[in-house]
PDB file of N, CA and C in Angstrom:
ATOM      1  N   UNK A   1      15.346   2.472  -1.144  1.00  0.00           N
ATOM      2  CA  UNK A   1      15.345   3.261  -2.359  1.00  0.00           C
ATOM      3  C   UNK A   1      13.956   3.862  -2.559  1.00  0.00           C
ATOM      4  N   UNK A   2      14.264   4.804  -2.686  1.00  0.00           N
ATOM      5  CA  UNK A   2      12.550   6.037  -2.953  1.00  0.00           C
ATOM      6  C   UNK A   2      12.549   5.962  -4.197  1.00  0.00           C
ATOM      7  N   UNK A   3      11.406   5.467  -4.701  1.00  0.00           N
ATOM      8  CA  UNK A   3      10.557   5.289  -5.702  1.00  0.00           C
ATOM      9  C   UNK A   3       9.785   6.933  -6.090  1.00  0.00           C
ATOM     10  N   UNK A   4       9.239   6.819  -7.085  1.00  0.00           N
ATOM     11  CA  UNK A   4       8.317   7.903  -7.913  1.00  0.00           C
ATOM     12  C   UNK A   4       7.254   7.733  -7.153  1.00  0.00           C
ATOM     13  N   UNK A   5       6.335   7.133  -7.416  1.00  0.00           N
ATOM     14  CA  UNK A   5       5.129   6.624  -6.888  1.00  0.00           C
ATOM     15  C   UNK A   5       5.647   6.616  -5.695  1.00  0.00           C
ATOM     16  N   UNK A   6       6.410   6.595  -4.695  1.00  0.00           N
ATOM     17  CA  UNK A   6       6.843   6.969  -3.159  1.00  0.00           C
ATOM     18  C   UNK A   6       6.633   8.163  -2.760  1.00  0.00           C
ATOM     19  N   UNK A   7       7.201   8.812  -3.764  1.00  0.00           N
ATOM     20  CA  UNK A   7       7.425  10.864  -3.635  1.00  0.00           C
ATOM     21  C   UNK A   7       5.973  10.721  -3.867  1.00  0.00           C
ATOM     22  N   UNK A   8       5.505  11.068  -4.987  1.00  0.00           N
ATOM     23  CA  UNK A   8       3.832  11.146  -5.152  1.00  0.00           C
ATOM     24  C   UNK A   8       2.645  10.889  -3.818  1.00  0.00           C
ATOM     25  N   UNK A   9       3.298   9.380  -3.349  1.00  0.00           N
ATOM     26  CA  UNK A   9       2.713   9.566  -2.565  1.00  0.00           C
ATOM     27  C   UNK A   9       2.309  10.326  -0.947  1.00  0.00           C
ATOM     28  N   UNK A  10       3.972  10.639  -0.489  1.00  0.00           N
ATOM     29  CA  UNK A  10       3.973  11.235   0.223  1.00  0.00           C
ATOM     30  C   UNK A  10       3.516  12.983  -0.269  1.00  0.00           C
ATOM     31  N   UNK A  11       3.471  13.308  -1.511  1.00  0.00           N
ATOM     32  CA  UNK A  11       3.128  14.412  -1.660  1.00  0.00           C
ATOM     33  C   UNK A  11       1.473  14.858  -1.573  1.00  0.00           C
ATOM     34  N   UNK A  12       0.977  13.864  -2.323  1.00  0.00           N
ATOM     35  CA  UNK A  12      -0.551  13.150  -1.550  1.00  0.00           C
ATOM     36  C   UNK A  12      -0.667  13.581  -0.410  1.00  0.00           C
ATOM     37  N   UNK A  13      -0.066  12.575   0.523  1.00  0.00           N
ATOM     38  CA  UNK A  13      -0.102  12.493   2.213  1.00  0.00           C
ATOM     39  C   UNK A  13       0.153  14.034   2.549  1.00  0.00           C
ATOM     40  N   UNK A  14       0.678  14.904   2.178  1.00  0.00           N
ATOM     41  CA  UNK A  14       1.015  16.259   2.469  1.00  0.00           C
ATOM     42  C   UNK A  14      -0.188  17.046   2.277  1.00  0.00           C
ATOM     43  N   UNK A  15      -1.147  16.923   1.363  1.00  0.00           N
ATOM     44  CA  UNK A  15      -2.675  18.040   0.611  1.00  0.00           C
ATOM     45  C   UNK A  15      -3.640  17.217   1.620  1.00  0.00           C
ATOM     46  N   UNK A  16      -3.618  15.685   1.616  1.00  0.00           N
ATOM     47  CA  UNK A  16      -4.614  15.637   2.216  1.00  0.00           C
ATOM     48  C   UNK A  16      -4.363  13.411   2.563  1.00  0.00           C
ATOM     49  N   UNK A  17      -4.179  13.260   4.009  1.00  0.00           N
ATOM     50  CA  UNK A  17      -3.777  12.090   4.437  1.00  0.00           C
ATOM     51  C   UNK A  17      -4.746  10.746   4.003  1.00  0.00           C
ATOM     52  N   UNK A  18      -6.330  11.324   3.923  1.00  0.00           N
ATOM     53  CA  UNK A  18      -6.914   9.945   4.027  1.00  0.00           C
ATOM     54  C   UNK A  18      -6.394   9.499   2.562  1.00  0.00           C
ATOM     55  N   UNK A  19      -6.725  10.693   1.514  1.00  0.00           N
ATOM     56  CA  UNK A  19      -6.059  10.183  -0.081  1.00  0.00           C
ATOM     57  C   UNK A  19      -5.490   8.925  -0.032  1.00  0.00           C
ATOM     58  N   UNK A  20      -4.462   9.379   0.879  1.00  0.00           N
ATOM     59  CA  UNK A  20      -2.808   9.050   0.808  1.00  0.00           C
ATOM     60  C   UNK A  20      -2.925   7.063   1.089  1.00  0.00           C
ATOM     61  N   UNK A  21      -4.026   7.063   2.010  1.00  0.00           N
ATOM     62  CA  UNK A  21      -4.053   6.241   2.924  1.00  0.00           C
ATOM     63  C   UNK A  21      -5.075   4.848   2.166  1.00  0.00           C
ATOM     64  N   UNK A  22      -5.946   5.768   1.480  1.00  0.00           N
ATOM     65  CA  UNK A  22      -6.526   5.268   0.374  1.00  0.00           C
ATOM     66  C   UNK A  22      -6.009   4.236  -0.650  1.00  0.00           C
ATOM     67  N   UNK A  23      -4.979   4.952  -0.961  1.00  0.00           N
ATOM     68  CA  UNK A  23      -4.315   4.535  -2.452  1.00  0.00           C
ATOM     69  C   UNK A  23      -3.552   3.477  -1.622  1.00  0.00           C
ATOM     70  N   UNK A  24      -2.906   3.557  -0.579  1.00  0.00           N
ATOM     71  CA  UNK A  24      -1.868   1.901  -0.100  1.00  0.00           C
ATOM     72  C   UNK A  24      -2.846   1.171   0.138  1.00  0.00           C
ATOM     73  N   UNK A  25      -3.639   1.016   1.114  1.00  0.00           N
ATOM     74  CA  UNK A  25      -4.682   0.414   1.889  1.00  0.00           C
ATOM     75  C   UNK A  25      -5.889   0.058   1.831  1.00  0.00           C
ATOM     76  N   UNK A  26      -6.658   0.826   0.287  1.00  0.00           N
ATOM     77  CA  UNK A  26      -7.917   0.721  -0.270  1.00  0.00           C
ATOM     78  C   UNK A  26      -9.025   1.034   0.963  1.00  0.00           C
ATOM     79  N   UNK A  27     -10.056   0.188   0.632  1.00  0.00           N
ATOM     80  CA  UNK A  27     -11.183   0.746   1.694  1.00  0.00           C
ATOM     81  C   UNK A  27     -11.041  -0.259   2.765  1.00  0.00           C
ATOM     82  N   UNK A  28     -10.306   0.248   4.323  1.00  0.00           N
ATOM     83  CA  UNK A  28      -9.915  -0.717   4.857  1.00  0.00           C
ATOM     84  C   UNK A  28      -9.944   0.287   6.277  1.00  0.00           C
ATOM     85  N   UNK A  29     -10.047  -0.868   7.310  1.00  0.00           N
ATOM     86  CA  UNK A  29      -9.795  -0.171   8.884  1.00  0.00           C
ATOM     87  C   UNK A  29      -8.957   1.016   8.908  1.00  0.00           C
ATOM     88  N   UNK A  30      -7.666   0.925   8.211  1.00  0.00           N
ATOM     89  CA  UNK A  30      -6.460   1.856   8.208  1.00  0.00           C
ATOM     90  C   UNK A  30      -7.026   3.294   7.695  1.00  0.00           C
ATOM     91  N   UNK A  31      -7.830   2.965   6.627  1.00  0.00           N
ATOM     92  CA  UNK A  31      -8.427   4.465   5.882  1.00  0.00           C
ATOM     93  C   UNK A  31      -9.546   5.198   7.344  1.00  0.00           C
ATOM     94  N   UNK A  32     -10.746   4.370   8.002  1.00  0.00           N
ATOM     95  CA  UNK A  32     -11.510   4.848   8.384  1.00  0.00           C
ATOM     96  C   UNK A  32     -10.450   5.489   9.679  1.00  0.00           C
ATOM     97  N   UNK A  33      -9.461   4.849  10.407  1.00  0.00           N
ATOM     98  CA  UNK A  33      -8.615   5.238  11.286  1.00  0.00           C
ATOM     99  C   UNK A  33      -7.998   6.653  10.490  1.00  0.00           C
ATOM    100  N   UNK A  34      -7.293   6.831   9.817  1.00  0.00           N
ATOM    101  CA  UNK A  34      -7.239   8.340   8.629  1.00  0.00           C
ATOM    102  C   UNK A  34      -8.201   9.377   8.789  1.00  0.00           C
ATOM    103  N   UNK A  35      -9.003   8.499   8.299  1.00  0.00           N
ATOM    104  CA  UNK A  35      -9.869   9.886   8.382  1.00  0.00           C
ATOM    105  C   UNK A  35     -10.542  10.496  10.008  1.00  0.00           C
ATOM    106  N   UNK A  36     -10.891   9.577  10.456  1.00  0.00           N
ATOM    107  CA  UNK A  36     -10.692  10.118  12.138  1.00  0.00           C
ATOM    108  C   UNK A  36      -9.572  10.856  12.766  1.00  0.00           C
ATOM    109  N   UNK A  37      -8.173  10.424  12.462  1.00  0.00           N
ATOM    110  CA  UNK A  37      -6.874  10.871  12.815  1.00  0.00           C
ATOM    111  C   UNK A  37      -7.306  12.876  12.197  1.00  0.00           C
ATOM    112  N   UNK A  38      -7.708  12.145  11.099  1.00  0.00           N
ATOM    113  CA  UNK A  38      -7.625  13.695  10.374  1.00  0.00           C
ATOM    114  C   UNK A  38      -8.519  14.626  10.947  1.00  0.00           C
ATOM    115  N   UNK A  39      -9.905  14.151  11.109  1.00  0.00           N
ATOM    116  CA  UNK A  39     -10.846  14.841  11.639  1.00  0.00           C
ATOM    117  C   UNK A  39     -10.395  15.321  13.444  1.00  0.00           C
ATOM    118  N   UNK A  40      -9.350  14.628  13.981  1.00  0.00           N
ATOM    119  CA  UNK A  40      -9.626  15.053  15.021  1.00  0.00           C
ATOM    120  C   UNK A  40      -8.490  16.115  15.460  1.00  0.00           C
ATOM    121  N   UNK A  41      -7.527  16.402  14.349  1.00  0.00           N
ATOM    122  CA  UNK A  41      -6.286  16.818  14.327  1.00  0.00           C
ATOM    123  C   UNK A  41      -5.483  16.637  12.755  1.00  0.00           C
ATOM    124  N   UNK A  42      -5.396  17.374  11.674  1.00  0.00           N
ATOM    125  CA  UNK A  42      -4.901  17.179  10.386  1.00  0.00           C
ATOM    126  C   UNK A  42      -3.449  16.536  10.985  1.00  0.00           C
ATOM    127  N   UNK A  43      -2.286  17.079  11.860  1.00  0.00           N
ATOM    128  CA  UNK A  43      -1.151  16.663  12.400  1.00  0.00           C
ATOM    129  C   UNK A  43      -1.238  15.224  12.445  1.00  0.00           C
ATOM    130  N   UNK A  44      -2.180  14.326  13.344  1.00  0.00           N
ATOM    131  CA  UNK A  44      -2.073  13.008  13.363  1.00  0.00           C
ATOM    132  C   UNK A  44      -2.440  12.082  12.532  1.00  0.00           C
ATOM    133  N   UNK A  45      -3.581  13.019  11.748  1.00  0.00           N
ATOM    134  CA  UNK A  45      -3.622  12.471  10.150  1.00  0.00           C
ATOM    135  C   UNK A  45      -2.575  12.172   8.994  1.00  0.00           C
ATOM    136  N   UNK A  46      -1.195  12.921   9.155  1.00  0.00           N
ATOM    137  CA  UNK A  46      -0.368  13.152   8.798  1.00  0.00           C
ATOM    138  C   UNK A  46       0.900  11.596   8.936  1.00  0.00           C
ATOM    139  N   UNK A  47       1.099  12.179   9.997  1.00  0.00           N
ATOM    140  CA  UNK A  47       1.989  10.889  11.029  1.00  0.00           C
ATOM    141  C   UNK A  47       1.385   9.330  10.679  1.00  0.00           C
ATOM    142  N   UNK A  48      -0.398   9.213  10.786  1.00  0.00           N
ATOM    143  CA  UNK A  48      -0.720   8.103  10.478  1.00  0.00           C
ATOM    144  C   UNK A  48      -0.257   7.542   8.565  1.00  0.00           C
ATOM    145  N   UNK A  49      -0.571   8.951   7.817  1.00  0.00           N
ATOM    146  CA  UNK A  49      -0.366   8.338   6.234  1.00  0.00           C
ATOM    147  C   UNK A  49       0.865   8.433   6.160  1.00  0.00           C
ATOM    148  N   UNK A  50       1.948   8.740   6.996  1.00  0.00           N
ATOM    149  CA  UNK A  50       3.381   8.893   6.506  1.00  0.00           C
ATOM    150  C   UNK A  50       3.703   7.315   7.270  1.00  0.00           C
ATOM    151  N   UNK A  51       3.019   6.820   8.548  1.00  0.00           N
ATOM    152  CA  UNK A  51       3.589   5.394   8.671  1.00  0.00           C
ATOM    153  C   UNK A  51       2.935   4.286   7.617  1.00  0.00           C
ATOM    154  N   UNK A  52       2.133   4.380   6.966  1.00  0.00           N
ATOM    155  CA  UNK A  52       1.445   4.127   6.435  1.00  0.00           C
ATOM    156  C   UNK A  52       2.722   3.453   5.374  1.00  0.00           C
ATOM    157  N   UNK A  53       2.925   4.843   4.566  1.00  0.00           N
ATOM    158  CA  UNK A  53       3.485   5.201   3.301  1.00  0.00           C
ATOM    159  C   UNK A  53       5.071   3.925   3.672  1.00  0.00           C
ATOM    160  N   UNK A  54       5.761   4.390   4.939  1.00  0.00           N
ATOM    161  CA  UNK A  54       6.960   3.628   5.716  1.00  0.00           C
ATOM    162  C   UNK A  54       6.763   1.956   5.812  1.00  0.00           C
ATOM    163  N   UNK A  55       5.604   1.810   6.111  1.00  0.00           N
ATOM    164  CA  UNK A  55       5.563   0.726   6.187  1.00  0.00           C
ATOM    165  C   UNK A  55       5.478  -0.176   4.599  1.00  0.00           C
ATOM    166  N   UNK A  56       4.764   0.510   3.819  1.00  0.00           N
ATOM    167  CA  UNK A  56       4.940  -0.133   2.377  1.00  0.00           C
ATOM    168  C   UNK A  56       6.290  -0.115   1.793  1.00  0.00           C
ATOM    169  N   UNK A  57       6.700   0.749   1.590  1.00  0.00           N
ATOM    170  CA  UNK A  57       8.205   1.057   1.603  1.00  0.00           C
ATOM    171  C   UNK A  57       9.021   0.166   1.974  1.00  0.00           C
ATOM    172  N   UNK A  58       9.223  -0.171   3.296  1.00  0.00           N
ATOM    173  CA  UNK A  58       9.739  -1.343   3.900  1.00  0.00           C
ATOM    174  C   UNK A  58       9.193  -2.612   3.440  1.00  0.00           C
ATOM    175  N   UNK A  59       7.932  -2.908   2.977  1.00  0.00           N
ATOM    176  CA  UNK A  59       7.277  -4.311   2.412  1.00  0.00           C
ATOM    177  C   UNK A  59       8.232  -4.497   1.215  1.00  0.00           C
ATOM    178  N   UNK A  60       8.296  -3.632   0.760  1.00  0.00           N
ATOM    179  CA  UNK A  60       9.034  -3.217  -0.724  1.00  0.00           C
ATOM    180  C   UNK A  60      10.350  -3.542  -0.846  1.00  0.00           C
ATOM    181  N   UNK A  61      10.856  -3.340   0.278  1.00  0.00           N
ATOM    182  CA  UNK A  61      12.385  -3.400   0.285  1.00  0.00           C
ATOM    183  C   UNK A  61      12.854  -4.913   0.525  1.00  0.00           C
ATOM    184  N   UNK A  62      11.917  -5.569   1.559  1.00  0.00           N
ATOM    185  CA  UNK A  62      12.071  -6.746   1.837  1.00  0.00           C
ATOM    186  C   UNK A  62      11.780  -7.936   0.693  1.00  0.00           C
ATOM    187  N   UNK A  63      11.457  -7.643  -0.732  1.00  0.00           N
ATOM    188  CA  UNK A  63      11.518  -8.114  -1.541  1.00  0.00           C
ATOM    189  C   UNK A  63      12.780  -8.185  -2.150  1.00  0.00           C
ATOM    190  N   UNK A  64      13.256  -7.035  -2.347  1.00  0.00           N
ATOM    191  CA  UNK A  64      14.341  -6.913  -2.960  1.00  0.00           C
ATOM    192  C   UNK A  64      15.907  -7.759  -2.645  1.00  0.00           C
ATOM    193  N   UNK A  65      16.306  -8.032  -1.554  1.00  0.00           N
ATOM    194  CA  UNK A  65      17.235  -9.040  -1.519  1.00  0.00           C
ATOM    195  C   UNK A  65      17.280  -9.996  -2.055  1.00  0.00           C
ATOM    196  N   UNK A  66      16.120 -10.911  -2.805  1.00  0.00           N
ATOM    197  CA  UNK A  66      15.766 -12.152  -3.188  1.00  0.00           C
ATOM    198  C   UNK A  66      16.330 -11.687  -4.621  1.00  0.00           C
ATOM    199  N   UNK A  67      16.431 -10.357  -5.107  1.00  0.00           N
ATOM    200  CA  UNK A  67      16.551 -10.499  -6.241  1.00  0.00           C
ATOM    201  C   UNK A  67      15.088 -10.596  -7.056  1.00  0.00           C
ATOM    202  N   UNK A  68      14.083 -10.869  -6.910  1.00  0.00           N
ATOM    203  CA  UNK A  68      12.632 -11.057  -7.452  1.00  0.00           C
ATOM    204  C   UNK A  68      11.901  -9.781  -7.854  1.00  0.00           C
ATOM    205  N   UNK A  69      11.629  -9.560  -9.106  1.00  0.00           N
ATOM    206  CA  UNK A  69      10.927  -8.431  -9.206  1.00  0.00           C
ATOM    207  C   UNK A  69       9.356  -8.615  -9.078  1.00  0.00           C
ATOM    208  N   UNK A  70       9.137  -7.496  -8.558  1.00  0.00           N
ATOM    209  CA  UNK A  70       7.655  -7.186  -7.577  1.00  0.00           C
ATOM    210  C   UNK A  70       6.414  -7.685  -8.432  1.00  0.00           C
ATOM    211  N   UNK A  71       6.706  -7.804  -9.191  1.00  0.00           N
ATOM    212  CA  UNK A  71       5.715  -8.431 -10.646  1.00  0.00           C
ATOM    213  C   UNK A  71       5.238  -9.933 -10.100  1.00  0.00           C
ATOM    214  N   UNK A  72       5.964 -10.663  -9.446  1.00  0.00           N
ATOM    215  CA  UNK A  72       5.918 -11.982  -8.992  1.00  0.00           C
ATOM    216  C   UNK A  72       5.168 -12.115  -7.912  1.00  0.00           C
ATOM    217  N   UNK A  73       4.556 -10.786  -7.095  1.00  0.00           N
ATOM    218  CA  UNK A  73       4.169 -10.435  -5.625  1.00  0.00           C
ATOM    219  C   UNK A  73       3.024  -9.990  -6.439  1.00  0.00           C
ATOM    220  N   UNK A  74       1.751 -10.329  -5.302  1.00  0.00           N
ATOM    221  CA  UNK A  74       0.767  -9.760  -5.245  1.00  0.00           C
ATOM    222  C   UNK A  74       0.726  -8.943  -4.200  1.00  0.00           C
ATOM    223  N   UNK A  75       0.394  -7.177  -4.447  1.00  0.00           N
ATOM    224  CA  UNK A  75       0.110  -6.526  -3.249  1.00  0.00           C
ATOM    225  C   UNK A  75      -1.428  -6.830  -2.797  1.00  0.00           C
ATOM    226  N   UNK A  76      -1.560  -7.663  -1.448  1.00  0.00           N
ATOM    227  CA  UNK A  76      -2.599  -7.786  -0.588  1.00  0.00           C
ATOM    228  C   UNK A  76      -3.006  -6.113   0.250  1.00  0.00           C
ATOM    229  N   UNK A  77      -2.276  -5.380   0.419  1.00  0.00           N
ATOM    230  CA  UNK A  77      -3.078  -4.387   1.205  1.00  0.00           C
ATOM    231  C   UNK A  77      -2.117  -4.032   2.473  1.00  0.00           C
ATOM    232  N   UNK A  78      -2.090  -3.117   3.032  1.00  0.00           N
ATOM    233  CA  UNK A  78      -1.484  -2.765   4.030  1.00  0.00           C
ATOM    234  C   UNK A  78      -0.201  -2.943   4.504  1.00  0.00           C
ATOM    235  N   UNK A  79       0.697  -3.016   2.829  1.00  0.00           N
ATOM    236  CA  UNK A  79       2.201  -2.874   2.707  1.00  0.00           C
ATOM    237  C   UNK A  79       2.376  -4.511   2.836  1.00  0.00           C
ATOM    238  N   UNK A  80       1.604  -5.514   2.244  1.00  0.00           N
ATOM    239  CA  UNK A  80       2.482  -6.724   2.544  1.00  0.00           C
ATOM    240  C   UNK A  80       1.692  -7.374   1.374  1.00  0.00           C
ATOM    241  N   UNK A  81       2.608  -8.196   0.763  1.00  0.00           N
ATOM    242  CA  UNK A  81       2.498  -8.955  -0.780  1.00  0.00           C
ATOM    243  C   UNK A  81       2.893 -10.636  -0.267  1.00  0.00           C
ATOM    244  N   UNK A  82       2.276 -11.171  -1.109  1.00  0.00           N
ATOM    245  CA  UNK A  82       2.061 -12.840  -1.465  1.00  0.00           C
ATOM    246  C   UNK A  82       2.537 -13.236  -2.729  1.00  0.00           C
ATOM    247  N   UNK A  83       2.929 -14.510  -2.623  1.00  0.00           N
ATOM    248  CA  UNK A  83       4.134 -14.355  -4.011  1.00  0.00           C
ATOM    249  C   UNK A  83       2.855 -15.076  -5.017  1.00  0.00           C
ATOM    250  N   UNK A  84       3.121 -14.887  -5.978  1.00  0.00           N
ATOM    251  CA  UNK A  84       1.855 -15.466  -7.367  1.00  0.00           C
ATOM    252  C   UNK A  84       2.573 -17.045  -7.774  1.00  0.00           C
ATOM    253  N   UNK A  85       2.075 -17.708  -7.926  1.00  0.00           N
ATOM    254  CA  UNK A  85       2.222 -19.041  -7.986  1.00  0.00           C
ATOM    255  C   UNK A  85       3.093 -19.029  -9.645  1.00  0.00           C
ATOM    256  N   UNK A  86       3.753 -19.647  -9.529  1.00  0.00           N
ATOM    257  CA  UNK A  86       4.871 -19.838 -10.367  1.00  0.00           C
ATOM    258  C   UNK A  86       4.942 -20.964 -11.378  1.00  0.00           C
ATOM    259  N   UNK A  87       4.944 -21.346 -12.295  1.00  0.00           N
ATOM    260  CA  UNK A  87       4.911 -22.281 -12.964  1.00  0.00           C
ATOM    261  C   UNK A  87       3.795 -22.716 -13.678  1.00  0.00           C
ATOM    262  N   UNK A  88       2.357 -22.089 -13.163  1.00  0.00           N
ATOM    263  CA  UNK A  88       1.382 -22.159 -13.368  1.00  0.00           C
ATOM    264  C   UNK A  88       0.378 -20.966 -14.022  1.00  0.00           C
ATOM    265  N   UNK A  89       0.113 -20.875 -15.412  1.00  0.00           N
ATOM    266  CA  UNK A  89      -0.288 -19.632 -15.419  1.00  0.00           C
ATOM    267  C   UNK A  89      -1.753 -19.585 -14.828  1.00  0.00           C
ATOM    268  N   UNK A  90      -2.003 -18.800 -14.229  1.00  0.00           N
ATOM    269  CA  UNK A  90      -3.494 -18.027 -13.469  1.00  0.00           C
ATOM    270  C   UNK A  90      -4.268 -18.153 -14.588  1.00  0.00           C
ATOM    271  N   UNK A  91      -5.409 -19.008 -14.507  1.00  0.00           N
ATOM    272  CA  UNK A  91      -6.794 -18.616 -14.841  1.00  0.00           C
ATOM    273  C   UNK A  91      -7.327 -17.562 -14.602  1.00  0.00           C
ATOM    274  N   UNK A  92      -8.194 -16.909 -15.850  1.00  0.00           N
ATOM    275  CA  UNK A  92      -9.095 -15.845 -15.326  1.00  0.00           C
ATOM    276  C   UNK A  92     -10.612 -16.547 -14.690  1.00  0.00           C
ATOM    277  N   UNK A  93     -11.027 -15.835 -14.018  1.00  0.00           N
ATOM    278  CA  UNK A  93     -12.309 -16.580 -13.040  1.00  0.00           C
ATOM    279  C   UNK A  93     -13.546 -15.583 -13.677  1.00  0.00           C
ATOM    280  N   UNK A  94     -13.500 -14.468 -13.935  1.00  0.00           N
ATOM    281  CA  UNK A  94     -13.908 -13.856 -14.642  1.00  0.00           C
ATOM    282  C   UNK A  94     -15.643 -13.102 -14.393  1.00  0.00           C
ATOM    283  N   UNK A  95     -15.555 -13.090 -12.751  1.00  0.00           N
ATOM    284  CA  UNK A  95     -16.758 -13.475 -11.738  1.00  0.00           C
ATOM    285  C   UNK A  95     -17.263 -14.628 -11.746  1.00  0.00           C
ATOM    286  N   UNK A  96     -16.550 -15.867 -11.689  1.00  0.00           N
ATOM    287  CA  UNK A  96     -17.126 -17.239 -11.868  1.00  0.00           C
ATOM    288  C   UNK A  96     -16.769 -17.931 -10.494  1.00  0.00           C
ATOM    289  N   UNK A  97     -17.116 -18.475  -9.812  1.00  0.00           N
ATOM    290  CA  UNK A  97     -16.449 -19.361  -8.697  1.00  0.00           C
ATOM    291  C   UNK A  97     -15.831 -20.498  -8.892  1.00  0.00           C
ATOM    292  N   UNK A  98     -14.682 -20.953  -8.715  1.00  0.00           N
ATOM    293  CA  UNK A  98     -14.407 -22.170  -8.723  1.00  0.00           C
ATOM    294  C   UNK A  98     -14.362 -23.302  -7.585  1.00  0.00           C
TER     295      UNK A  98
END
């Protein structure tokens, strides 16, 4: 199922890939690979933020059979989420170490 924020993003990925690549992946190997893709050819810049975009998509979907809404998942980065501990509400750390 295509999401809003799906379209958006592939519309992103269409003006300009590293954006695109940015917003799933933050500042990460995948972005600096983007922007090289892009620099060396906008086309493979393209292909890279659209698997990009596929692969979150699919992280996304694989939640959904459980029935669990995504609220319960932490997105870690590069289309794949960790479930938030349950039963327990989260402390804020608040820049503090524990």
């Amino acid at each position: 199922m295509v999401k809003g924020s799906d379209v958006l993003l592939i519309f992103v990925a269409i003006l300009f890939p590293p954006a695109a690549a940015a917003f799933i992946t933050g500042c990460s190997c995948d972005l600096l690979i983007n922007i090289l893709l892009t620099i060396l050819g906008y086309i493979p810049g393209h292909i890279h933020a659209f698997w990009l975009i596929y692969k979150k998509m699919k992280a996304e979907e694989a939640l959904r059979p459980r029935r669990l809404p995504l609220y319960v998942h932490l997105h870690v980065g590069n289309g794949t989420y960790e479930p938030i501990a349950q039963g327990q509400p989260q402390q804020p750390y608040y820049g503090a170490t524990n």
